[in-house]
PDB file of N, CA and C in Angstrom:
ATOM      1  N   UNK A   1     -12.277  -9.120   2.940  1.00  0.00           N
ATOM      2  CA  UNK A   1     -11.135  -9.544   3.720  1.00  0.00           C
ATOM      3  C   UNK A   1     -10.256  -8.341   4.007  1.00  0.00           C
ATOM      4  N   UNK A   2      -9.588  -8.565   4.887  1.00  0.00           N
ATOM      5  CA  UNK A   2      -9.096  -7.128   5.396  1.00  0.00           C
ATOM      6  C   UNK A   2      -7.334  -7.835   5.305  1.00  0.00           C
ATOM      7  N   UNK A   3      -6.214  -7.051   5.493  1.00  0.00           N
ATOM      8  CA  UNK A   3      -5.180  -7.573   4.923  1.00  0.00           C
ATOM      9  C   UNK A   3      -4.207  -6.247   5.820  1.00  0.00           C
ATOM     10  N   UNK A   4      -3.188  -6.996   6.502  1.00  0.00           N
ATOM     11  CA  UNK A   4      -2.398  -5.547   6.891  1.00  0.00           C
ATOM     12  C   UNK A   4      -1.088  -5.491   5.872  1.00  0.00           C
ATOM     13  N   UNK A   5      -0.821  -4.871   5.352  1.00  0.00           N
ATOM     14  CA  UNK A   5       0.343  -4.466   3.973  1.00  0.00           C
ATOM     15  C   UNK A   5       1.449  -3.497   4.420  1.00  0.00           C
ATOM     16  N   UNK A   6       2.685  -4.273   4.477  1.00  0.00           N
ATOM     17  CA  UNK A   6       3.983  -3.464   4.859  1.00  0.00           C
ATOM     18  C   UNK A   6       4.645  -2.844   3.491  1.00  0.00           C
ATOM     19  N   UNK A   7       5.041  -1.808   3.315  1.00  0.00           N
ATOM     20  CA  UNK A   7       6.085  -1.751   2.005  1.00  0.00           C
ATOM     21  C   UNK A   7       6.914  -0.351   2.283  1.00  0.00           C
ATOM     22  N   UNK A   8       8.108  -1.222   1.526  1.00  0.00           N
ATOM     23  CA  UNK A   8       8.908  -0.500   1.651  1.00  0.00           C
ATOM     24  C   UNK A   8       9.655   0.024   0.238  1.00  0.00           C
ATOM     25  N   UNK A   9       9.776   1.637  -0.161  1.00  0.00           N
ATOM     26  CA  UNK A   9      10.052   1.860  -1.020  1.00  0.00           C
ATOM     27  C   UNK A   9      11.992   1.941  -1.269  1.00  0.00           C
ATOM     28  N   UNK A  10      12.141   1.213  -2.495  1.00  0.00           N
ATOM     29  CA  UNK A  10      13.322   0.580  -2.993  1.00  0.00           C
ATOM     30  C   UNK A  10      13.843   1.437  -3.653  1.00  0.00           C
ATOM     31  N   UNK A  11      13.047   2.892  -4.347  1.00  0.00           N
ATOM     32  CA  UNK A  11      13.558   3.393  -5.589  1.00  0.00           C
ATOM     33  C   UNK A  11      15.136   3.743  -5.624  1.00  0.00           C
ATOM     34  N   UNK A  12      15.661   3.243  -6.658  1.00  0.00           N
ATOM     35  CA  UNK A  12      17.224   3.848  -6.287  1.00  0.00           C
ATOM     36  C   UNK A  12      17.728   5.195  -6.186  1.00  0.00           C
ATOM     37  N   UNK A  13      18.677   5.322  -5.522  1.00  0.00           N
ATOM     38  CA  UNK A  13      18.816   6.764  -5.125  1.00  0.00           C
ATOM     39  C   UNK A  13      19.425   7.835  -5.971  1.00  0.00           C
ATOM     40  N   UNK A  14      19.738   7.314  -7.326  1.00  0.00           N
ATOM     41  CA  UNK A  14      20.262   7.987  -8.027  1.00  0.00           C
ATOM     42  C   UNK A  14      19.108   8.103  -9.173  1.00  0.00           C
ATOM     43  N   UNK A  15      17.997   7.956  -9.035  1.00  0.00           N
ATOM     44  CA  UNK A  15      16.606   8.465  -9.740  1.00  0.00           C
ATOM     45  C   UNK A  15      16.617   9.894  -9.702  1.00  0.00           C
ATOM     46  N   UNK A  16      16.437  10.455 -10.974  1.00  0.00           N
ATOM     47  CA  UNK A  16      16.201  11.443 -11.018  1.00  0.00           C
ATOM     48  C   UNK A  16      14.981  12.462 -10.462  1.00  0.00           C
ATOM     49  N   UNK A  17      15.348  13.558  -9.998  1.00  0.00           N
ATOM     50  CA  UNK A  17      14.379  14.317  -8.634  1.00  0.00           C
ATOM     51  C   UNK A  17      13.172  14.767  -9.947  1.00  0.00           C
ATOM     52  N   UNK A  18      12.984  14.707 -11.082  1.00  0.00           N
ATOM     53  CA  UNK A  18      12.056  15.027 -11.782  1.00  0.00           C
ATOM     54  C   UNK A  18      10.913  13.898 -12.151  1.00  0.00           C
ATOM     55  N   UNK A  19      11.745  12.267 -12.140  1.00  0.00           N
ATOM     56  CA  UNK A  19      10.838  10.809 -12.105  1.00  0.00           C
ATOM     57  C   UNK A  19      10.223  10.698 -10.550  1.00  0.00           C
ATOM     58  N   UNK A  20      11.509  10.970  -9.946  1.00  0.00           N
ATOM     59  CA  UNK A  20      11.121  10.860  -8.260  1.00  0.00           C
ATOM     60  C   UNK A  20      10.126  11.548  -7.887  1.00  0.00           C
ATOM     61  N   UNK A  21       9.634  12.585  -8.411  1.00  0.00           N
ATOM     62  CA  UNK A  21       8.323  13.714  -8.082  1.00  0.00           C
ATOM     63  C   UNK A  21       7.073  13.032  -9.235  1.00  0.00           C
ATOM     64  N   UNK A  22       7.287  12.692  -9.852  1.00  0.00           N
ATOM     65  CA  UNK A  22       6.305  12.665 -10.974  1.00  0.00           C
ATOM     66  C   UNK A  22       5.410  11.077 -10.273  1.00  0.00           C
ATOM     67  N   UNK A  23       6.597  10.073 -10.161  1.00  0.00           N
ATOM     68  CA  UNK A  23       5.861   9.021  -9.133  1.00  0.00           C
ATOM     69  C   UNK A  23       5.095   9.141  -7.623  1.00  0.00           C
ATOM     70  N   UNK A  24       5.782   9.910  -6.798  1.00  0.00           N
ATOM     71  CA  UNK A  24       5.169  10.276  -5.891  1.00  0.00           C
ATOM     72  C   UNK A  24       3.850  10.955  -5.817  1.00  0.00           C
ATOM     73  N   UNK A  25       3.826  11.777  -7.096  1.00  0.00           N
ATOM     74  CA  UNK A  25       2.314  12.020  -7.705  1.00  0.00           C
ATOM     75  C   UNK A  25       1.750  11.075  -7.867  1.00  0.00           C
ATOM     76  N   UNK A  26       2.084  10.289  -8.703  1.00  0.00           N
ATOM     77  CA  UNK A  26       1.203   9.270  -9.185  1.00  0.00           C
ATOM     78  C   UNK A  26       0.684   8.292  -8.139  1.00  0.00           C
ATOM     79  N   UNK A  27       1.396   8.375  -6.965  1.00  0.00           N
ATOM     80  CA  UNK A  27       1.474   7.115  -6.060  1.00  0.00           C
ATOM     81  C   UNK A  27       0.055   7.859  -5.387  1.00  0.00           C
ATOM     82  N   UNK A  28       0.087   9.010  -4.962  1.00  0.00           N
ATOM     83  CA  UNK A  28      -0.683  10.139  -3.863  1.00  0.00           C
ATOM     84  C   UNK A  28      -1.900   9.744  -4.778  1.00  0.00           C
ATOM     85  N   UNK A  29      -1.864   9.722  -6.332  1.00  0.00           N
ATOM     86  CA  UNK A  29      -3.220   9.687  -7.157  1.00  0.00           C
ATOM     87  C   UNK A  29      -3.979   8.701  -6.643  1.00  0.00           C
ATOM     88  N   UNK A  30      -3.278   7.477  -7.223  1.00  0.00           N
ATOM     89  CA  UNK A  30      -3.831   6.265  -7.024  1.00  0.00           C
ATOM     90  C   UNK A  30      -4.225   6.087  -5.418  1.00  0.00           C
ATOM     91  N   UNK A  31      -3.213   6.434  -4.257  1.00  0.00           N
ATOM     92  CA  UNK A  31      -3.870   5.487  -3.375  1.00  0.00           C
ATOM     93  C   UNK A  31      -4.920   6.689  -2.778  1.00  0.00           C
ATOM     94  N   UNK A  32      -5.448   7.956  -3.318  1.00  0.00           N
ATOM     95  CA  UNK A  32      -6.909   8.630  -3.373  1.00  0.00           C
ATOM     96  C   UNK A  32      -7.735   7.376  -3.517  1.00  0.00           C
ATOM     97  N   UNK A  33      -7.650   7.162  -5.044  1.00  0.00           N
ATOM     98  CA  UNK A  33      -8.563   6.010  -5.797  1.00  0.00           C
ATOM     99  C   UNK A  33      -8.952   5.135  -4.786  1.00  0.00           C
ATOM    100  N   UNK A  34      -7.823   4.621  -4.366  1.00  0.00           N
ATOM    101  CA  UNK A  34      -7.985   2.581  -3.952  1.00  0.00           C
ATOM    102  C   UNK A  34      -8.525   3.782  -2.202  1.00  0.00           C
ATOM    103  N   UNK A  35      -8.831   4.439  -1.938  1.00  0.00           N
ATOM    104  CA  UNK A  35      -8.951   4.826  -0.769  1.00  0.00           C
ATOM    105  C   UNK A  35     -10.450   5.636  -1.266  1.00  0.00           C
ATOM    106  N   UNK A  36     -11.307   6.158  -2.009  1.00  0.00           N
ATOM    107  CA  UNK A  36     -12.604   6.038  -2.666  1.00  0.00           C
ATOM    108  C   UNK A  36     -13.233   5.179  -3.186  1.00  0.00           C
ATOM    109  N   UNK A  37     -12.546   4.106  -3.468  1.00  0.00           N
ATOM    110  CA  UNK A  37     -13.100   2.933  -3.756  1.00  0.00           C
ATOM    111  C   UNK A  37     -12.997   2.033  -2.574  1.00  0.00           C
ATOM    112  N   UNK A  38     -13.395   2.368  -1.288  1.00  0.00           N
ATOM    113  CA  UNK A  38     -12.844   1.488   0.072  1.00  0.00           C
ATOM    114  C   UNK A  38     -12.088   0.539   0.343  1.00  0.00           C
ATOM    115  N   UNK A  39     -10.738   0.435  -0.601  1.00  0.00           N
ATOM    116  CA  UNK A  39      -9.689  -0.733  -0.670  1.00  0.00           C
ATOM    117  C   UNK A  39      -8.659  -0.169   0.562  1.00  0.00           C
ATOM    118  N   UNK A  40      -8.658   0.703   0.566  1.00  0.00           N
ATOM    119  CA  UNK A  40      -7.279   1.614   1.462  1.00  0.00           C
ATOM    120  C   UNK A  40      -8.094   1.972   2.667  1.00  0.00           C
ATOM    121  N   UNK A  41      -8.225   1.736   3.631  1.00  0.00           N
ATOM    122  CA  UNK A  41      -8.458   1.723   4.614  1.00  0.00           C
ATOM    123  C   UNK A  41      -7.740   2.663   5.797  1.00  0.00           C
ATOM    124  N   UNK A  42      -6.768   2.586   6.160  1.00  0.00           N
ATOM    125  CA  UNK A  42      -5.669   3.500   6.888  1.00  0.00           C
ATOM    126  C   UNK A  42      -4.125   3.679   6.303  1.00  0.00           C
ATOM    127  N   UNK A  43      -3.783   4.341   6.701  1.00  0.00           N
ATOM    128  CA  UNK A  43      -1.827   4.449   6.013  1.00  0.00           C
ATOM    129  C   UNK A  43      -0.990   4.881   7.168  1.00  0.00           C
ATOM    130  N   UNK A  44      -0.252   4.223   7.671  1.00  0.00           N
ATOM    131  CA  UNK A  44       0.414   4.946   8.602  1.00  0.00           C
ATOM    132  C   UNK A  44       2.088   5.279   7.744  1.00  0.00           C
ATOM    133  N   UNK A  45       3.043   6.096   8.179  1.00  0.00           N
ATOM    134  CA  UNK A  45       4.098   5.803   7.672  1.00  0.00           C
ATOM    135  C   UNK A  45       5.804   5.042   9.010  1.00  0.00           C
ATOM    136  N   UNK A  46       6.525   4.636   8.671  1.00  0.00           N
ATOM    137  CA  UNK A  46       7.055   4.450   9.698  1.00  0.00           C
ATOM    138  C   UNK A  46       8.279   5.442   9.993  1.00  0.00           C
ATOM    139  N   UNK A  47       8.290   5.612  11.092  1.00  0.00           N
ATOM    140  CA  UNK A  47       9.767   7.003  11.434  1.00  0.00           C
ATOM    141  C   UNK A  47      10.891   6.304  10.811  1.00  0.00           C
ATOM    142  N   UNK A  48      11.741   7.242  10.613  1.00  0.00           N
ATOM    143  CA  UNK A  48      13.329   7.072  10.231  1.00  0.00           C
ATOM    144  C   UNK A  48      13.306   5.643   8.758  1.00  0.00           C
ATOM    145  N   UNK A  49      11.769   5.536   8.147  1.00  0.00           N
ATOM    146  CA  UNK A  49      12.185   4.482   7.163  1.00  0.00           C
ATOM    147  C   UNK A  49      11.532   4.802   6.186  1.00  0.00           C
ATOM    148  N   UNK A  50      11.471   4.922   4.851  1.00  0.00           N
ATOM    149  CA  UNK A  50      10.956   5.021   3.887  1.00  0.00           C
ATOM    150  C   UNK A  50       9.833   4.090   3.229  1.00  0.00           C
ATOM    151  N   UNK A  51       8.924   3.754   4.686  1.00  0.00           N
ATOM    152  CA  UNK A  51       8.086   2.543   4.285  1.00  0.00           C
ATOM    153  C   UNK A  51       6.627   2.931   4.626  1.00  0.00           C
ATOM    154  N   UNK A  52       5.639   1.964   4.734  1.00  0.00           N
ATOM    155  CA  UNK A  52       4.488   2.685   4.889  1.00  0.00           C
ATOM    156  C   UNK A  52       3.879   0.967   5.517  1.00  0.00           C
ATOM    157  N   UNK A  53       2.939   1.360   6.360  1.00  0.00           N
ATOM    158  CA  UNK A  53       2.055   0.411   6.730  1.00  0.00           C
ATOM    159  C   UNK A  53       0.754   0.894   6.410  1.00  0.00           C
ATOM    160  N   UNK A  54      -0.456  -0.233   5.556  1.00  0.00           N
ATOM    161  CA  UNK A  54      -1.787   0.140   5.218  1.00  0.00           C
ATOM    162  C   UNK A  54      -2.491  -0.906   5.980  1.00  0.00           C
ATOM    163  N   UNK A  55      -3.826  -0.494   6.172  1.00  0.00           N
ATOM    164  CA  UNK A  55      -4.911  -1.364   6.567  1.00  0.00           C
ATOM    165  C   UNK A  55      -6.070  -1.689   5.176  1.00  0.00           C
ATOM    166  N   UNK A  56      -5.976  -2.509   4.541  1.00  0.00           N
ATOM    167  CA  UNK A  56      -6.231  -2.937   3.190  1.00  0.00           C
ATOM    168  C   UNK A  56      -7.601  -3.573   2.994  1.00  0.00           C
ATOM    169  N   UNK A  57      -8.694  -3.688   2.436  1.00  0.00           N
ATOM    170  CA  UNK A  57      -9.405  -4.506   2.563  1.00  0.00           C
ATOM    171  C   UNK A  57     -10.202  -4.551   1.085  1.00  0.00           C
ATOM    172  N   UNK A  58     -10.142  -5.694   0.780  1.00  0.00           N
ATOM    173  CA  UNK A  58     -10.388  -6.336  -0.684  1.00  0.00           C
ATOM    174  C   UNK A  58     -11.209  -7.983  -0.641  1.00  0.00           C
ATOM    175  N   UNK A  59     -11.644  -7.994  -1.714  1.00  0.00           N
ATOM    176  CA  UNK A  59     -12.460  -9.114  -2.008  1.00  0.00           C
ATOM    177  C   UNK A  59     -12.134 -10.458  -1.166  1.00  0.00           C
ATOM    178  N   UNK A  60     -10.688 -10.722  -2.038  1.00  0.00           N
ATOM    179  CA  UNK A  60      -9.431 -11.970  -2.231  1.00  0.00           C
ATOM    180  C   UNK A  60      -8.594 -11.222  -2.190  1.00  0.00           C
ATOM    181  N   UNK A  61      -7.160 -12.101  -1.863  1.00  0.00           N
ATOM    182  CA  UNK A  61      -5.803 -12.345  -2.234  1.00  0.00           C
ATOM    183  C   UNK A  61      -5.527 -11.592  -3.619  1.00  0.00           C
ATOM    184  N   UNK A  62      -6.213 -12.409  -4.809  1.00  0.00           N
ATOM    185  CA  UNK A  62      -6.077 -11.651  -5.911  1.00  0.00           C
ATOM    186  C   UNK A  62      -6.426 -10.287  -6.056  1.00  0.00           C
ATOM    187  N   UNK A  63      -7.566 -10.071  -5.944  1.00  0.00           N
ATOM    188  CA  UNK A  63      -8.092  -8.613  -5.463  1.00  0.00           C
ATOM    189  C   UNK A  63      -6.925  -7.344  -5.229  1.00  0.00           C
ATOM    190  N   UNK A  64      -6.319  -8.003  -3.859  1.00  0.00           N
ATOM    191  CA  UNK A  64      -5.585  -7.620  -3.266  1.00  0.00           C
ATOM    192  C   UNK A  64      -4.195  -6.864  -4.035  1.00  0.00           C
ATOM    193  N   UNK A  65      -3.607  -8.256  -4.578  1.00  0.00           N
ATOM    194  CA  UNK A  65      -2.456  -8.135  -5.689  1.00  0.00           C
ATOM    195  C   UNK A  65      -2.754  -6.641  -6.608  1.00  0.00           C
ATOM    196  N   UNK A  66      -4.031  -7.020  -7.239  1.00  0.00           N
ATOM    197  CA  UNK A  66      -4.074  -6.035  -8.219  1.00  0.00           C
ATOM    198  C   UNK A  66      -4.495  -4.567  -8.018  1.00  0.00           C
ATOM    199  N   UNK A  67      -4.681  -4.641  -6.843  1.00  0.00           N
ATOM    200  CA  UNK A  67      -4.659  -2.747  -6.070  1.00  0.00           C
ATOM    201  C   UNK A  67      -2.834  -2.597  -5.924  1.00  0.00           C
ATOM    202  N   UNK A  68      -2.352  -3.677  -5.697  1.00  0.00           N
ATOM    203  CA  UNK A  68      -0.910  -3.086  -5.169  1.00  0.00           C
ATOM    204  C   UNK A  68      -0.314  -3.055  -6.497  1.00  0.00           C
ATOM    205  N   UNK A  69      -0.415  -3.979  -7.409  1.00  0.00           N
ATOM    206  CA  UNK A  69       0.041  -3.622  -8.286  1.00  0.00           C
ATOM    207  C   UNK A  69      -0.309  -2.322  -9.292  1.00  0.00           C
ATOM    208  N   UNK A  70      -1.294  -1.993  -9.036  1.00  0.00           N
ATOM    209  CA  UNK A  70      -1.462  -0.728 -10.117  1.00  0.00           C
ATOM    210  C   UNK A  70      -1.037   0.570  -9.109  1.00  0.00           C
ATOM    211  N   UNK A  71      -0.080   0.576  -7.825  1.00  0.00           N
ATOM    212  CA  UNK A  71       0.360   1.599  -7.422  1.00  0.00           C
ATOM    213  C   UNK A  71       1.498   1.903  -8.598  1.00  0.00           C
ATOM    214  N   UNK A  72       1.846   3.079  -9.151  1.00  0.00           N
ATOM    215  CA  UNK A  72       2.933   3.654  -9.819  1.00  0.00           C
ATOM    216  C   UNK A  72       4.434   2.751  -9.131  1.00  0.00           C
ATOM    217  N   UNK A  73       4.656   3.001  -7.748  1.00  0.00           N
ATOM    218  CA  UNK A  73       5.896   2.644  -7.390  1.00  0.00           C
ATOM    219  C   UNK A  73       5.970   0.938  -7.008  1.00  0.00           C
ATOM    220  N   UNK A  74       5.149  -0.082  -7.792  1.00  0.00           N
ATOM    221  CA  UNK A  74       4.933  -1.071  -7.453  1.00  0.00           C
ATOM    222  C   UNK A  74       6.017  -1.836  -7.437  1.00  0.00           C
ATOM    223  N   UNK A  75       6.973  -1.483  -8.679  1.00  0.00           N
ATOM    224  CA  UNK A  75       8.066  -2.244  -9.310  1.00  0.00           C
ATOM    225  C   UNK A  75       9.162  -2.171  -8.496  1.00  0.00           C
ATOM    226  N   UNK A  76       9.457  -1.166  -7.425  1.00  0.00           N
ATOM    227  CA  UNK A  76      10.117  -0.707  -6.421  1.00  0.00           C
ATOM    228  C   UNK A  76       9.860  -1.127  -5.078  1.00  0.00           C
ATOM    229  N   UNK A  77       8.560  -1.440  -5.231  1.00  0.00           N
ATOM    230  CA  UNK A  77       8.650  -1.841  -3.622  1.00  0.00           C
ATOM    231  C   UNK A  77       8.813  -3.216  -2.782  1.00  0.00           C
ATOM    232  N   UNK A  78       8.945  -3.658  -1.791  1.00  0.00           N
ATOM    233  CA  UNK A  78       9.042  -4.591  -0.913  1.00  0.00           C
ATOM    234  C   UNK A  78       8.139  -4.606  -0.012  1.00  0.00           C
ATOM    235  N   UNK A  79       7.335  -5.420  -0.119  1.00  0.00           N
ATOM    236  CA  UNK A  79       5.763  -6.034  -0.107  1.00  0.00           C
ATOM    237  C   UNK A  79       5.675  -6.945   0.824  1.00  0.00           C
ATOM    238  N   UNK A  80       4.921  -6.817   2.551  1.00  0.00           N
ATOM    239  CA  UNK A  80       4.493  -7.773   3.034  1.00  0.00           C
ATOM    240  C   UNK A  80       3.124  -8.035   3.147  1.00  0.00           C
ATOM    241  N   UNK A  81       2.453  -8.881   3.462  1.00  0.00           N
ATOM    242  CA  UNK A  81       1.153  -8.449   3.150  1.00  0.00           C
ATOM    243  C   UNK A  81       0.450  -9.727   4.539  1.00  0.00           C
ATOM    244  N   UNK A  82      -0.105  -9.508   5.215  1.00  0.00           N
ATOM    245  CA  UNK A  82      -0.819 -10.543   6.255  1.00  0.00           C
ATOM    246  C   UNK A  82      -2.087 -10.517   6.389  1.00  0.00           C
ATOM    247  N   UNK A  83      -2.814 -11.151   5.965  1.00  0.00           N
ATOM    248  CA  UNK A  83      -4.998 -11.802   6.007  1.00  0.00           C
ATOM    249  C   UNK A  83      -4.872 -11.819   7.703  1.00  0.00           C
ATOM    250  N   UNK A  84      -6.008 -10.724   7.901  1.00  0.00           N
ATOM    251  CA  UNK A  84      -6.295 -11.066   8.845  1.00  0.00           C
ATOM    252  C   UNK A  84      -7.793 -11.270   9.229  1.00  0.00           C
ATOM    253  N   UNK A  85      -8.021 -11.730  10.527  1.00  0.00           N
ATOM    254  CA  UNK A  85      -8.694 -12.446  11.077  1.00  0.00           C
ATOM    255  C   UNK A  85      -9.619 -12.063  12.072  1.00  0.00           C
ATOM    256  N   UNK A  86     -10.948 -12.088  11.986  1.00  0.00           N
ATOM    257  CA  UNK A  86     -11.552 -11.265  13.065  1.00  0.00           C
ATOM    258  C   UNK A  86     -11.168 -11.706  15.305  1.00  0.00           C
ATOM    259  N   UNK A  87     -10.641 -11.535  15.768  1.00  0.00           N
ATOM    260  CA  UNK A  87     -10.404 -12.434  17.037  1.00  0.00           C
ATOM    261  C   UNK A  87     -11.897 -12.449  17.360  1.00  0.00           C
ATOM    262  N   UNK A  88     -12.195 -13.538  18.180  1.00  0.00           N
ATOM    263  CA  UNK A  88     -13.622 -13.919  19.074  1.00  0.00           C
ATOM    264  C   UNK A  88     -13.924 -12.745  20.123  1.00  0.00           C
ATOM    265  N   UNK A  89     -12.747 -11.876  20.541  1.00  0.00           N
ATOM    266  CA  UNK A  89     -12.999 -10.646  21.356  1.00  0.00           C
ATOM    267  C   UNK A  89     -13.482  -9.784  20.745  1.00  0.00           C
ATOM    268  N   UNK A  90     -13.527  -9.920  19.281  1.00  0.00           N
ATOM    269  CA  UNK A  90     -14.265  -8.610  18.802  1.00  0.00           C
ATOM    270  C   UNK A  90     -15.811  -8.831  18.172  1.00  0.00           C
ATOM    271  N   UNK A  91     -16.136 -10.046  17.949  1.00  0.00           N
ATOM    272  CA  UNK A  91     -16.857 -10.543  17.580  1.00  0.00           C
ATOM    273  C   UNK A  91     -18.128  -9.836  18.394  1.00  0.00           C
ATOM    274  N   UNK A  92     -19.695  -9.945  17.506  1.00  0.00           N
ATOM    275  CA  UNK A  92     -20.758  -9.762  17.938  1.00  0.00           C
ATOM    276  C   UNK A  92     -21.956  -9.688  18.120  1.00  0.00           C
TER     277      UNK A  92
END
């Protein structure tokens, strides 16, 4: 199933620039991983916002959950997430 995933990072702004670097590592680690393991699909980021749009594709729903949740900045972020659907125009 393929899944388009909005998020937007929450971290507060008075995080220290030494946690703030150490997550952003961790975040770059992991979505390598979920992006060698063919879960991560594309990443775009959006201008002027601190958010990111992915093209996702996982088993299930659950599946799904548990790639986003094992990102480092999970606890921070604001999460949309939409199943999508093959249209009959693409079909073949």
């Amino acid at each position: 199933m393929e899944f388009l995933v909005r998020t937007e990072n929450l971290l507060p702004a008075d995080t220290p620039d030494d946690v703030r670097e150490q997550l952003r590592k961790g975040e770059r680690d992991r979505a390598m991983q979920l992006r060698e393991a063919g879960i991560l699909k594309r990443l775009w980021r959006v201008p002027g916002r601190n958010a990111t749009v992915g093209l996702y594709e996982a088993e299930d729903p659950a599946a799904l959950h548990d790639a986003l949740t094992s990102l480092p900045m999970w606890k921070w972020m604001d999460v949309t997430v939409e199943a999508l659907a093959t249209h009959p125009q693409e079909r073949r």
